[in-house]
Protein backbone atom coordinates (compact mmCIF):
# COMPACT_ATOMS: atom_id res chain seq x y z
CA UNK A 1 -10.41 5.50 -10.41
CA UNK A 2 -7.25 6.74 -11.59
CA UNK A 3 -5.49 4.90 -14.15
CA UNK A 4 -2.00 4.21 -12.32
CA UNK A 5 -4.59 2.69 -9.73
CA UNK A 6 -4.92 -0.38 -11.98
CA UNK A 7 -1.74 -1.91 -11.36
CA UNK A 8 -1.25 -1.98 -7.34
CA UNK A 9 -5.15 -1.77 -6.91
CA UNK A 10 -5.71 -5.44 -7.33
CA UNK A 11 -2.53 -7.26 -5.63
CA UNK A 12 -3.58 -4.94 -2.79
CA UNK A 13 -7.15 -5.89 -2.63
CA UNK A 14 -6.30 -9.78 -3.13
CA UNK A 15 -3.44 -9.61 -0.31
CA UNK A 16 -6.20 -8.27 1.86
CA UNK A 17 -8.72 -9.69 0.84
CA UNK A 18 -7.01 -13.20 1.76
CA UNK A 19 -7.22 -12.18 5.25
CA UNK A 20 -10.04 -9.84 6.07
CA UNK A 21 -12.25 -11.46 3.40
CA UNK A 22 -14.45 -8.26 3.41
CA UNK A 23 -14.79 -6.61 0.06
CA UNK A 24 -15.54 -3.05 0.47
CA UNK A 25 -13.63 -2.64 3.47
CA UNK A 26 -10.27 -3.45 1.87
CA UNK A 27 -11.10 -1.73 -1.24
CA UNK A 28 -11.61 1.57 0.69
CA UNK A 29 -8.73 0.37 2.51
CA UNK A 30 -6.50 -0.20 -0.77
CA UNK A 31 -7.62 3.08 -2.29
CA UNK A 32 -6.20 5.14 0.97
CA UNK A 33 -2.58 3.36 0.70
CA UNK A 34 -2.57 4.25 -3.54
CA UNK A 35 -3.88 7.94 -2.41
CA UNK A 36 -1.20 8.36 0.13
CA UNK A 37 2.14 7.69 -2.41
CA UNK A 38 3.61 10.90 -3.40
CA UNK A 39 5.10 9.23 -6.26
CA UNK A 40 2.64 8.92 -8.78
CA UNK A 41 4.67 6.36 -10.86
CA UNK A 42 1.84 2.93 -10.71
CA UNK A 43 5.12 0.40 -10.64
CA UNK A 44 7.08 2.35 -8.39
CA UNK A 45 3.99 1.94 -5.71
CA UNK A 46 3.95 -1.84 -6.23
CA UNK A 47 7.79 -1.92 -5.91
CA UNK A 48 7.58 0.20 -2.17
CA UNK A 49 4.24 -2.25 -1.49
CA UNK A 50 6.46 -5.45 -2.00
CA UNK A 51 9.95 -4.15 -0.80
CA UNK A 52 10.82 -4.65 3.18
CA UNK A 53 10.24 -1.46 4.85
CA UNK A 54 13.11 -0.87 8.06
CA UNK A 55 10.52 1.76 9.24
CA UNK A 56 8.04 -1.05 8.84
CA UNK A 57 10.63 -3.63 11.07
CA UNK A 58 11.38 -5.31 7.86
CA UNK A 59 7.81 -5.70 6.88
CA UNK A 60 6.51 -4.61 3.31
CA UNK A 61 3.77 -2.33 3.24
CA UNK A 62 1.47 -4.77 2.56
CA UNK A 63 2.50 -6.79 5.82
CA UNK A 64 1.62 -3.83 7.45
CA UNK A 65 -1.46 -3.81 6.32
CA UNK A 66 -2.24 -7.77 7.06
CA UNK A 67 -1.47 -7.72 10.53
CA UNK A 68 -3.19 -4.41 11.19
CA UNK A 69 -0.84 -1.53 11.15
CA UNK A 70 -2.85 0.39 8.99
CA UNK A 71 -1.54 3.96 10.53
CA UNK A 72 1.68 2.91 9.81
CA UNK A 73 1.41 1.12 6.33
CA UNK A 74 -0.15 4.56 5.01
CA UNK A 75 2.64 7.14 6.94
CA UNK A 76 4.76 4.62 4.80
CA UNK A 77 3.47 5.11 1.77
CA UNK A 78 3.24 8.81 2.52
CA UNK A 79 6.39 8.97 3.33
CA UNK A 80 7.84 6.99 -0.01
CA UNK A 81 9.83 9.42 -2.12
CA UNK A 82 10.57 11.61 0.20
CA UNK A 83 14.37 11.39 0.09
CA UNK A 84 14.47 12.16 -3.55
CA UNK A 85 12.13 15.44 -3.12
């Protein structure tokens, strides 16, 4: 696991957790989000996890994730740090 991992890695998996209550599944699932950040930056990923999205209708990425919009929650993340490129 990489080392920025350890700061987002478990507020993901917990916020998850809370409502799929399957371990592995949102651990794989947290892992794909962290992977998909351009920015490499461990509390710059929390901050874009915890801000309100307008792509995401307002939702934080994590949101996104709790009521299923997986596909979207990751483009999100993918797409974080792409206006400063």
């Amino acid at each position: 696991m990489k080392a920025g991992f350890s700061v987002a890695l478990p507020i993901i998996r917990k916020g998850l957790h809370d409502l799929h209550g399957r371990h592995a599944h949102t651990h794989h699932l947290a892992i794909n989000v962290l992977q998909a950040f351009q920015i490499r930056s461990p509390w710059t990923q929390l901050s874009a996890l915890l801000a309100p999205a307008p792509a995401l209708r307002g939702k934080t990425i994590l949101e996104a994730l709790k009521s299923g919009e997986t596909e979207r929650a990751i483009a999100m993340a993918a797409s974080f740090g792409e206006q400063a490129a």
